[in-house]
N, C-alpha and C. Protein backbone atom coordinates (compact mmCIF):
# COMPACT_ATOMS: atom_id res chain seq x y z
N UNK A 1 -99.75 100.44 11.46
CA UNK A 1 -98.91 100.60 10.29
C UNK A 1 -99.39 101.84 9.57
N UNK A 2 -98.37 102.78 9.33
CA UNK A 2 -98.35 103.92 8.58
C UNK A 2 -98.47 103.98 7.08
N UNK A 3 -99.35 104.93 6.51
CA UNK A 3 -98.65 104.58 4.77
C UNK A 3 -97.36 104.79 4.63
N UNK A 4 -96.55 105.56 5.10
CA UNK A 4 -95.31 105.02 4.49
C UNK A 4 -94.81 104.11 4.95
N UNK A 5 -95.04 103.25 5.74
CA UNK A 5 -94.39 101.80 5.99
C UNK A 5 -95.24 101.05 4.95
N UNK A 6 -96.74 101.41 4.66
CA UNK A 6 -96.98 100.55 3.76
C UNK A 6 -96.28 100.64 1.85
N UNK A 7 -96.17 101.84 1.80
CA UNK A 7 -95.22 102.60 0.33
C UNK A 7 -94.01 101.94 0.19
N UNK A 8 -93.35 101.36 1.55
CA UNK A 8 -91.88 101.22 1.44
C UNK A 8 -91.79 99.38 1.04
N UNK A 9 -93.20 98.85 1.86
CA UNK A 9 -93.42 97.41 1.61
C UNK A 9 -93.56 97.08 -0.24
N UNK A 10 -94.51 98.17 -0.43
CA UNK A 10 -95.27 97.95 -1.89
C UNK A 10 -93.77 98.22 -3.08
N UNK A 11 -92.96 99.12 -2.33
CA UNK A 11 -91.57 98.92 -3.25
C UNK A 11 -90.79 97.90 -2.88
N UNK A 12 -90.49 97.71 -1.83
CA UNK A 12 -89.98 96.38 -1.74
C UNK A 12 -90.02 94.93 -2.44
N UNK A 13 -92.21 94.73 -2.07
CA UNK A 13 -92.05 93.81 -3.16
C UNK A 13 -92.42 93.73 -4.74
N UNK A 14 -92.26 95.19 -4.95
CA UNK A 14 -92.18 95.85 -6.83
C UNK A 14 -91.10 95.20 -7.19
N UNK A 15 -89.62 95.30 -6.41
CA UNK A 15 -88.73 94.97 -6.70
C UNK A 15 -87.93 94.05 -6.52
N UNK A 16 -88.66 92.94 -5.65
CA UNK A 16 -88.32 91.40 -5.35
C UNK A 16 -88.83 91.00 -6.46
N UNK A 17 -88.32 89.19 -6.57
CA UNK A 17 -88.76 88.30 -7.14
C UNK A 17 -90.21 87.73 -6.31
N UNK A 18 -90.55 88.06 -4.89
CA UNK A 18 -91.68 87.67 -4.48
C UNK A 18 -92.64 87.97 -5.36
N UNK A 19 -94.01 87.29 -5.27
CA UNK A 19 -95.44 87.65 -6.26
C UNK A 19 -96.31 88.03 -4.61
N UNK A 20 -95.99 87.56 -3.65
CA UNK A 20 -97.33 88.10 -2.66
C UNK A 20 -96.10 88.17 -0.95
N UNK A 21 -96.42 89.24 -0.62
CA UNK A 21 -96.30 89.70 1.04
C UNK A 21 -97.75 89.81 1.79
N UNK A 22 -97.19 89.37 2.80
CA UNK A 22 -98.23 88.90 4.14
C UNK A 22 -97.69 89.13 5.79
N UNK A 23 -98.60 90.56 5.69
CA UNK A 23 -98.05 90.89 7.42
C UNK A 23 -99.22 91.09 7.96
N UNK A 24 -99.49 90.06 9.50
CA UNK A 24 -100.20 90.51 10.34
C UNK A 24 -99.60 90.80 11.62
N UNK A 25 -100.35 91.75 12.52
CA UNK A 25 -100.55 91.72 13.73
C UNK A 25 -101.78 91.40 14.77
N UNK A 26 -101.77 91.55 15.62
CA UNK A 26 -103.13 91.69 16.56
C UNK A 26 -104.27 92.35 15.89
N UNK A 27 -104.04 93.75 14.84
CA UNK A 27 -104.98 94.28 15.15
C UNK A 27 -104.98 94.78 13.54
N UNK A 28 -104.07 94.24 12.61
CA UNK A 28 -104.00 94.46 11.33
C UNK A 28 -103.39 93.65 10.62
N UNK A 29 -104.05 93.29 9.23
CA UNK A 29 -103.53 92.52 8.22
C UNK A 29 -102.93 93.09 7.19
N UNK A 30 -101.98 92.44 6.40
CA UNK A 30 -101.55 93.37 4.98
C UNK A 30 -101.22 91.93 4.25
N UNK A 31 -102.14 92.51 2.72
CA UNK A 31 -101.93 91.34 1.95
C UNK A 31 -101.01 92.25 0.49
N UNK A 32 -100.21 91.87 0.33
CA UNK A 32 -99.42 92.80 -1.34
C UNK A 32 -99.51 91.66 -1.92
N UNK A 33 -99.39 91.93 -3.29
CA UNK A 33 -99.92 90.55 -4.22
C UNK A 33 -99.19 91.24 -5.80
N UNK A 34 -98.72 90.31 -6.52
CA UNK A 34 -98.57 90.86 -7.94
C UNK A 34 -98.91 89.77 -9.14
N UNK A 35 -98.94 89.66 -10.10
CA UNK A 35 -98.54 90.80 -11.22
C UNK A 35 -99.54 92.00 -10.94
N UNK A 36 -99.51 92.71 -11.95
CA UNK A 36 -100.25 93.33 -12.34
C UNK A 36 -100.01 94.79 -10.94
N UNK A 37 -100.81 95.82 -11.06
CA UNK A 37 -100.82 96.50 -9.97
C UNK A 37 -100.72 96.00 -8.57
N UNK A 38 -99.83 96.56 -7.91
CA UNK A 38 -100.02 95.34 -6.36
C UNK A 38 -101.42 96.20 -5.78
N UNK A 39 -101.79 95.29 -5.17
CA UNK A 39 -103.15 95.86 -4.12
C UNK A 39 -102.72 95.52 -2.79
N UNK A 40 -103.11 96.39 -2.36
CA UNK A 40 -102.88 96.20 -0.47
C UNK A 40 -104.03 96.32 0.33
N UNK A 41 -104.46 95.45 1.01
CA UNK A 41 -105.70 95.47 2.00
C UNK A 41 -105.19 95.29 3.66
N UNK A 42 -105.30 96.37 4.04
CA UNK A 42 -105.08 96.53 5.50
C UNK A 42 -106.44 96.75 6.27
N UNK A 43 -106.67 95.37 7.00
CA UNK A 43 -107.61 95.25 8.09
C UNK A 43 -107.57 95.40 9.83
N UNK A 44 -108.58 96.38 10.05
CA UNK A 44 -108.20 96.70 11.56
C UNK A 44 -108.76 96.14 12.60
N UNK A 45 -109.19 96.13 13.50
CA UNK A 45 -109.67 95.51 14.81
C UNK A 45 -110.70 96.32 14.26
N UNK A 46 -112.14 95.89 14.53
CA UNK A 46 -112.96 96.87 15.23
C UNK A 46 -113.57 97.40 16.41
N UNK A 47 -112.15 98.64 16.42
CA UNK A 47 -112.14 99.28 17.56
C UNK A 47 -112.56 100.56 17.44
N UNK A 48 -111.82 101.06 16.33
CA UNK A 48 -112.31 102.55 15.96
C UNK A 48 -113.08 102.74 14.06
N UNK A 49 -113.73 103.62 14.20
CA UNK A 49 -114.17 103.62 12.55
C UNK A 49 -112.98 103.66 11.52
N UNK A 50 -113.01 103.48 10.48
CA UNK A 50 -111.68 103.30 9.90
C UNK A 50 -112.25 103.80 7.95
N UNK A 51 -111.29 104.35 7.71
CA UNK A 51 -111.44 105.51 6.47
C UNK A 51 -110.73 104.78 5.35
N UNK A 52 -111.30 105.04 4.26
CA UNK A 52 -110.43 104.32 3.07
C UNK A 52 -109.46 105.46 2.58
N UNK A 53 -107.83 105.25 2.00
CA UNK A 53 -106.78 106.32 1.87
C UNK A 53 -106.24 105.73 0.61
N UNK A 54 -105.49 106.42 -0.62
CA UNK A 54 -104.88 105.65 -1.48
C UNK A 54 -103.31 105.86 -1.22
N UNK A 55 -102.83 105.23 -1.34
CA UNK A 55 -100.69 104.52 -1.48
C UNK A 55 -100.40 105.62 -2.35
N UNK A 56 -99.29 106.75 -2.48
CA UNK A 56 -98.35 106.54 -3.63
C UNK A 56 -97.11 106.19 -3.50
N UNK A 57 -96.89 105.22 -4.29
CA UNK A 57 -95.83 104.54 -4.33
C UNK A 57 -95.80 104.33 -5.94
N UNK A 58 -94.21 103.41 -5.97
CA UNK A 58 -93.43 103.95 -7.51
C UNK A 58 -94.79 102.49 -7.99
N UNK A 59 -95.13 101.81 -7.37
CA UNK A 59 -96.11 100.42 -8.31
C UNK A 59 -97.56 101.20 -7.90
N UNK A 60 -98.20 101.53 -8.71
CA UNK A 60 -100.20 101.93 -8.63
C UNK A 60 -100.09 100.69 -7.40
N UNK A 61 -100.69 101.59 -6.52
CA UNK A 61 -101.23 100.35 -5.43
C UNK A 61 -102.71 101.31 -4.40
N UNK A 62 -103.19 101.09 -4.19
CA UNK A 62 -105.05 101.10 -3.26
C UNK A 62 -104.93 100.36 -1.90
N UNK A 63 -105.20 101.50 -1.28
CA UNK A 63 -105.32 100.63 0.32
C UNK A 63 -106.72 100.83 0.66
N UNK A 64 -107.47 99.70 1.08
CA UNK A 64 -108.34 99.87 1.27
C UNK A 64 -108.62 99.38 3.06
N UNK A 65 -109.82 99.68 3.81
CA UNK A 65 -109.34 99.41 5.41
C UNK A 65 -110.88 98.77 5.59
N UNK A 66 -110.97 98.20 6.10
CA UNK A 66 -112.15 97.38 6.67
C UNK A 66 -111.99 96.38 7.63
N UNK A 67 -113.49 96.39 8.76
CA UNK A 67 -113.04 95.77 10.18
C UNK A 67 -112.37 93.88 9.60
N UNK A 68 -111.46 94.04 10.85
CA UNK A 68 -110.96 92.49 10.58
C UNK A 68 -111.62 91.38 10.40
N UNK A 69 -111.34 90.55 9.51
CA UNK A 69 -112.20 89.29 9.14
C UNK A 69 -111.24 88.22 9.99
N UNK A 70 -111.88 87.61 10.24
CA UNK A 70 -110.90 85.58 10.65
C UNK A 70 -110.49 85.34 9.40
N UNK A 71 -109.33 84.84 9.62
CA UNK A 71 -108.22 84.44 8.70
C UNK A 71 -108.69 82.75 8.42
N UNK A 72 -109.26 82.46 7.25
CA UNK A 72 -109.57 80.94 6.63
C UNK A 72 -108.98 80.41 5.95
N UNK A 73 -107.83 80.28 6.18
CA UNK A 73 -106.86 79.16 5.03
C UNK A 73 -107.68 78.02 4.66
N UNK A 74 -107.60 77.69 3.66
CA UNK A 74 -108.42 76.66 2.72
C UNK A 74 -107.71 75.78 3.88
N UNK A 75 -108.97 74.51 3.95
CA UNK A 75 -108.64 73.63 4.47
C UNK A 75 -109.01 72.14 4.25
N UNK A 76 -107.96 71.17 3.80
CA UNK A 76 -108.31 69.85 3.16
C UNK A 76 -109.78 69.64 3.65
N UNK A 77 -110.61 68.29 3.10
CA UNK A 77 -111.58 67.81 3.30
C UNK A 77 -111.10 67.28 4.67
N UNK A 78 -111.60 67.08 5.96
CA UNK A 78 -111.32 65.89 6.90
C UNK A 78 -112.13 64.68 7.19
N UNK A 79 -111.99 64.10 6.63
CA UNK A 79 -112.60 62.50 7.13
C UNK A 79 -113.12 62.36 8.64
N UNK A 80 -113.67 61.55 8.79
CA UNK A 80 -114.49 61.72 9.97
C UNK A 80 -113.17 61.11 11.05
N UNK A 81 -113.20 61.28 12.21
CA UNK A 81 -112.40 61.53 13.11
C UNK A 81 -111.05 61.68 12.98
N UNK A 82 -111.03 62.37 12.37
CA UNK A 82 -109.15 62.50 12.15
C UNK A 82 -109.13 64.41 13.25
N UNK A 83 -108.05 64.06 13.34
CA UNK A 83 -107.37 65.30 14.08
C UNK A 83 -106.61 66.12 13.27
N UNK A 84 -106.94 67.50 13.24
CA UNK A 84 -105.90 68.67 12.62
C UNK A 84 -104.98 68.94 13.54
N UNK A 85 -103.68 69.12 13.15
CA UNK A 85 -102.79 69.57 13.60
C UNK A 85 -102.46 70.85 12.80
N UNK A 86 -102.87 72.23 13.54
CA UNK A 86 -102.64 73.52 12.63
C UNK A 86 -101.54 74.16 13.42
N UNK A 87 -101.72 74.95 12.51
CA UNK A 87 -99.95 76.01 13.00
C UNK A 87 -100.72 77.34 13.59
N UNK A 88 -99.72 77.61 14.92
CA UNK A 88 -100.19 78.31 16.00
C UNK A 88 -99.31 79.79 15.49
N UNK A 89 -99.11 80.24 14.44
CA UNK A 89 -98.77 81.13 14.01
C UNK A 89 -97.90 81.29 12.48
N UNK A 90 -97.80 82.48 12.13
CA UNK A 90 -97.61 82.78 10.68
C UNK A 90 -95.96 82.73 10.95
N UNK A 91 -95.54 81.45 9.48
CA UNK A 91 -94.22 81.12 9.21
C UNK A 91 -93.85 80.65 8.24
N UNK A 92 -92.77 79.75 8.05
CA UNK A 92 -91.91 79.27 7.08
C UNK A 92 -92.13 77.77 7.91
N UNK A 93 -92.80 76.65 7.52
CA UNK A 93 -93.07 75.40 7.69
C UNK A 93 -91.45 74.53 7.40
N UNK A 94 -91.46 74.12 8.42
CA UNK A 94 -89.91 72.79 7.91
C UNK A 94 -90.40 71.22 8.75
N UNK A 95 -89.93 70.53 7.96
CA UNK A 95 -90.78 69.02 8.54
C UNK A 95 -89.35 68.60 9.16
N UNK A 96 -88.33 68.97 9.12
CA UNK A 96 -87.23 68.56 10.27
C UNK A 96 -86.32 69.67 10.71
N UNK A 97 -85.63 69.33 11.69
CA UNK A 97 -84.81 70.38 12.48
C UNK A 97 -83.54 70.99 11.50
N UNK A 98 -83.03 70.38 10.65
CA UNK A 98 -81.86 71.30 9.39
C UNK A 98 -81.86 69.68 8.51
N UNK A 99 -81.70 70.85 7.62
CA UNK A 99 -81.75 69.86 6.04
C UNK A 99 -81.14 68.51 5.97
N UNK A 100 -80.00 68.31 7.19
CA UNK A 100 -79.58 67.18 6.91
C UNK A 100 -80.13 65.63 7.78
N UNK A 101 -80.93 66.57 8.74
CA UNK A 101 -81.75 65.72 9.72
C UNK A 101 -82.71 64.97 8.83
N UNK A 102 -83.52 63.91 9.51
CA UNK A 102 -84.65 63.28 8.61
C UNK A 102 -85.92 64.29 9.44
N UNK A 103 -87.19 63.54 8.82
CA UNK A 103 -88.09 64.55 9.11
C UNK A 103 -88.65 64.03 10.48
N UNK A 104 -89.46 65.05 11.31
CA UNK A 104 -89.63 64.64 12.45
C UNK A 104 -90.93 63.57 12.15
N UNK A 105 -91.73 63.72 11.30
CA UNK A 105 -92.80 62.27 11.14
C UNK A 105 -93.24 62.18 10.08
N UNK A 106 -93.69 60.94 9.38
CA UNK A 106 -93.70 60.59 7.86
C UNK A 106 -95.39 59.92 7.88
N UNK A 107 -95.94 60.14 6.78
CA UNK A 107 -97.56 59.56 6.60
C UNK A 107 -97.06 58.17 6.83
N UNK A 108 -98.15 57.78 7.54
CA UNK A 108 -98.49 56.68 8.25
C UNK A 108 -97.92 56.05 9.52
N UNK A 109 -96.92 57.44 9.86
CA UNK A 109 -96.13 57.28 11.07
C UNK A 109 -96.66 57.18 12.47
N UNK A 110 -96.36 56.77 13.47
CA UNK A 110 -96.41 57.43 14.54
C UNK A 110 -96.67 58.47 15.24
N UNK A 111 -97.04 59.31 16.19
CA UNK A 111 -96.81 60.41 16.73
C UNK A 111 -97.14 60.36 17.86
N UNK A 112 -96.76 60.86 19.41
CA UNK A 112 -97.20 60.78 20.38
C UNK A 112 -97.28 62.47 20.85
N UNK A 113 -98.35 62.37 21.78
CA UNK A 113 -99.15 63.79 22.21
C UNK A 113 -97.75 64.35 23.36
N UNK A 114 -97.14 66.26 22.67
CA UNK A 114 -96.23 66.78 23.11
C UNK A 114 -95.28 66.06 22.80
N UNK A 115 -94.72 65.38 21.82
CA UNK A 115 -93.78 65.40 20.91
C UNK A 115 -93.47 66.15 19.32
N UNK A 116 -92.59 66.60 19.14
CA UNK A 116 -92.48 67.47 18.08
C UNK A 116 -92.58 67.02 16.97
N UNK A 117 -93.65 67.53 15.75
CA UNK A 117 -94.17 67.41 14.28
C UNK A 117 -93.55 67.54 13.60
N UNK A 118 -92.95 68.93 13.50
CA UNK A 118 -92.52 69.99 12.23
C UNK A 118 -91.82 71.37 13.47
N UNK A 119 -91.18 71.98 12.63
CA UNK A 119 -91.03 73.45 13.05
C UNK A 119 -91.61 74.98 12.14
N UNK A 120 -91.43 75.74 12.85
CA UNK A 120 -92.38 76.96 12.32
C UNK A 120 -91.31 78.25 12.14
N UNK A 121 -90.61 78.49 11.48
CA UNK A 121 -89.69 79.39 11.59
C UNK A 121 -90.80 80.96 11.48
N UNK A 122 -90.56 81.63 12.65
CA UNK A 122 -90.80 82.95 12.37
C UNK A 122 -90.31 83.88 13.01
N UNK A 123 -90.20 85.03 12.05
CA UNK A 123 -89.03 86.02 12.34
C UNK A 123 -87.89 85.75 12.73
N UNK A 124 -86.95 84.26 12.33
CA UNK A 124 -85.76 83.83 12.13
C UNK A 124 -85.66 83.05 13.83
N UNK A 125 -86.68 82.73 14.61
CA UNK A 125 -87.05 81.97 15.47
C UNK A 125 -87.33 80.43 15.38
N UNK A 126 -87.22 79.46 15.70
CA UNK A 126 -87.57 77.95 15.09
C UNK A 126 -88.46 77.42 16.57
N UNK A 127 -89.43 77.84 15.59
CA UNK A 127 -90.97 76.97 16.93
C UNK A 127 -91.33 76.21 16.78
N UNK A 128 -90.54 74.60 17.66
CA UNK A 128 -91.23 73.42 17.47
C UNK A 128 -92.87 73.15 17.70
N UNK A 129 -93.41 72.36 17.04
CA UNK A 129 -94.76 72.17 16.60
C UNK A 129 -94.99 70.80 17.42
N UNK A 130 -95.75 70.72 18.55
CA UNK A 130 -95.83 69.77 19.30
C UNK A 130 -97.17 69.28 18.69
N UNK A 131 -97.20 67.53 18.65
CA UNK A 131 -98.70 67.05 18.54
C UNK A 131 -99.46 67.39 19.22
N UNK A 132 -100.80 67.35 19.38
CA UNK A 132 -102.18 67.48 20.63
C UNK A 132 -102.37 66.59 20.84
N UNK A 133 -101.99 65.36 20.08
CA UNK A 133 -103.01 63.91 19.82
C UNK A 133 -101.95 62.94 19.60
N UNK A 134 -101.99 61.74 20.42
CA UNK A 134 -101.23 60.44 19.71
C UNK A 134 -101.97 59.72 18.87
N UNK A 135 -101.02 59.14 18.16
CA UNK A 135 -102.04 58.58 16.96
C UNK A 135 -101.11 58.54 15.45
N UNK A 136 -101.64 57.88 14.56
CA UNK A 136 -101.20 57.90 13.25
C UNK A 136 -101.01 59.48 12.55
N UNK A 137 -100.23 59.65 11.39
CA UNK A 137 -100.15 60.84 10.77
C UNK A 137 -100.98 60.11 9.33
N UNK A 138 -101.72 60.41 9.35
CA UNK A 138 -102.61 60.28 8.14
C UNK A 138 -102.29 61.01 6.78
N UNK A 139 -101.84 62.14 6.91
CA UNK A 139 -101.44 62.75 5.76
C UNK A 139 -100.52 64.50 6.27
N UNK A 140 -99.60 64.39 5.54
CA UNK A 140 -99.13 65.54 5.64
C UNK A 140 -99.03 66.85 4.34
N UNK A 141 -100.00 67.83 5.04
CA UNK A 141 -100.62 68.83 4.83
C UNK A 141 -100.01 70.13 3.87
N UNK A 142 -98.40 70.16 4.26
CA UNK A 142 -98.18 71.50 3.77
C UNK A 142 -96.77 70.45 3.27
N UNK A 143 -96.16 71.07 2.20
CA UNK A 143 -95.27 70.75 1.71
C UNK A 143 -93.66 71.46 2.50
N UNK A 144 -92.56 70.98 2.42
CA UNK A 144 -91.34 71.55 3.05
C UNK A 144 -91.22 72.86 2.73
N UNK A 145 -90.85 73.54 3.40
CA UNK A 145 -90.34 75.30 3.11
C UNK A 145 -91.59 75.97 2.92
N UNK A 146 -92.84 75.71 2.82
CA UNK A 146 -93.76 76.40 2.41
C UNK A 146 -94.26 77.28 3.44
N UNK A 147 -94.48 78.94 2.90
CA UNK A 147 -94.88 79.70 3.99
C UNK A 147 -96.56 79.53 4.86
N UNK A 148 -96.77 79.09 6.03
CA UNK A 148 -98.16 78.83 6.27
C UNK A 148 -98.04 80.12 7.34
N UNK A 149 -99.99 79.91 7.33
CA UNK A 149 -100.66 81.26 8.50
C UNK A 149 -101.22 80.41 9.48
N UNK A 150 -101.59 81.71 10.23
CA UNK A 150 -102.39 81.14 11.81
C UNK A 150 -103.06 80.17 10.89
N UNK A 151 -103.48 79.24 11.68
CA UNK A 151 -104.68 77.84 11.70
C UNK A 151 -104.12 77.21 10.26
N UNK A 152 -103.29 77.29 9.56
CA UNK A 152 -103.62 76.33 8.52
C UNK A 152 -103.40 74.95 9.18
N UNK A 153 -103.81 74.03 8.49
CA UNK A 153 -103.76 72.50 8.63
C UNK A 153 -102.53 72.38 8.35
N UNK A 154 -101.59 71.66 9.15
CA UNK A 154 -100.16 70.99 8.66
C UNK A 154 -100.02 69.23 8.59
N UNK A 155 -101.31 68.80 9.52
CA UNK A 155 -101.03 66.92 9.53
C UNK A 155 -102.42 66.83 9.74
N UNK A 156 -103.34 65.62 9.24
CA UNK A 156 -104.32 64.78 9.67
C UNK A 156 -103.71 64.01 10.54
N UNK A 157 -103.85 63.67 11.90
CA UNK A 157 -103.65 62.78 12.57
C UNK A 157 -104.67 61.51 12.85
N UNK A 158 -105.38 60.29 13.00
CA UNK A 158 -105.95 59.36 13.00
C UNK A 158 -105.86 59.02 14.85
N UNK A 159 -106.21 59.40 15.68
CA UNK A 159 -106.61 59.13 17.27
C UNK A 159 -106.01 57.77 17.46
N UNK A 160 -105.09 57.31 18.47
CA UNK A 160 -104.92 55.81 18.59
C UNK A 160 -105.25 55.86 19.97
């Protein structure tokens, strides 16, 4: 990613109602964030040395570059043997297939291993979310519509 792809993001979301943008790839992260001045942190692989550069764009914004960190979404407490069910990539979380469907599983439900959880909408794609584990749903993790990243937690599952 170029600064001006990053200049064109930082106006973009100057001028949305969004408060935070979130783009990764393989080998780079971008976090934009507001109020206040947006800040942008773009992280690279470490592959090559990497230089700090500043944005101009119409919002004060700072890019700063440093080797890639692992991505740690806060993650509930887990009780002793329960199973995470995390999301295998960055999306838009939906607990059923369209609004008028019911949800694919409810706390204290059921679930059987390679049957579908939730879906993962990304980049206008709908990626069903298969269990790993049969067993109870102990608690569900992310709320409807909410945007999640690699690994967050979406279900405690309970092993049956």
């Amino acid at each position: 990613m170029n600064v001006d792809e990053i200049a064109r993001l930082v106006e973009i979301l100057d001028k949305s109602s969004l408060s935070e943008l979130q783009w990764n790839s393989e080998s780079e992260r971008l976090v934009l964030k507001k109020p206040g001045p947006a800040v942008v942190h773009v992280a690279s692989a470490p592959v090559a040395p990497v230089a700090q550069a500043s944005v101009v764009a119409p919002a004060p914004a700072s890019v700063s570059a440093s080797p890639a960190a692992p991505a740690t979404p806060a993650a509930p407490a887990v009780e002793s043997g329960l199973v995470e069910i995390k999301s295998p990539m960055v999306g838009t979380f939906y607990r059923s297939a369209s609004p008028d469907s019911p949800v694919y599983v409810e706390e204290g439900g059921r679930v059987e291993k390679g049957k579908p959880v939730c879906i993962v909408e990304a980049m206008k794609l709908m990626n069903e979310i298969e269990a790993d584990v049969s067993g109870t749903v102990v608690k569900v993790c992310v709320q409807n519509e909410q945007p999640v990243e690699f690994g967050t937690v979406l279900f405690l599952v309970r092993p049956a």
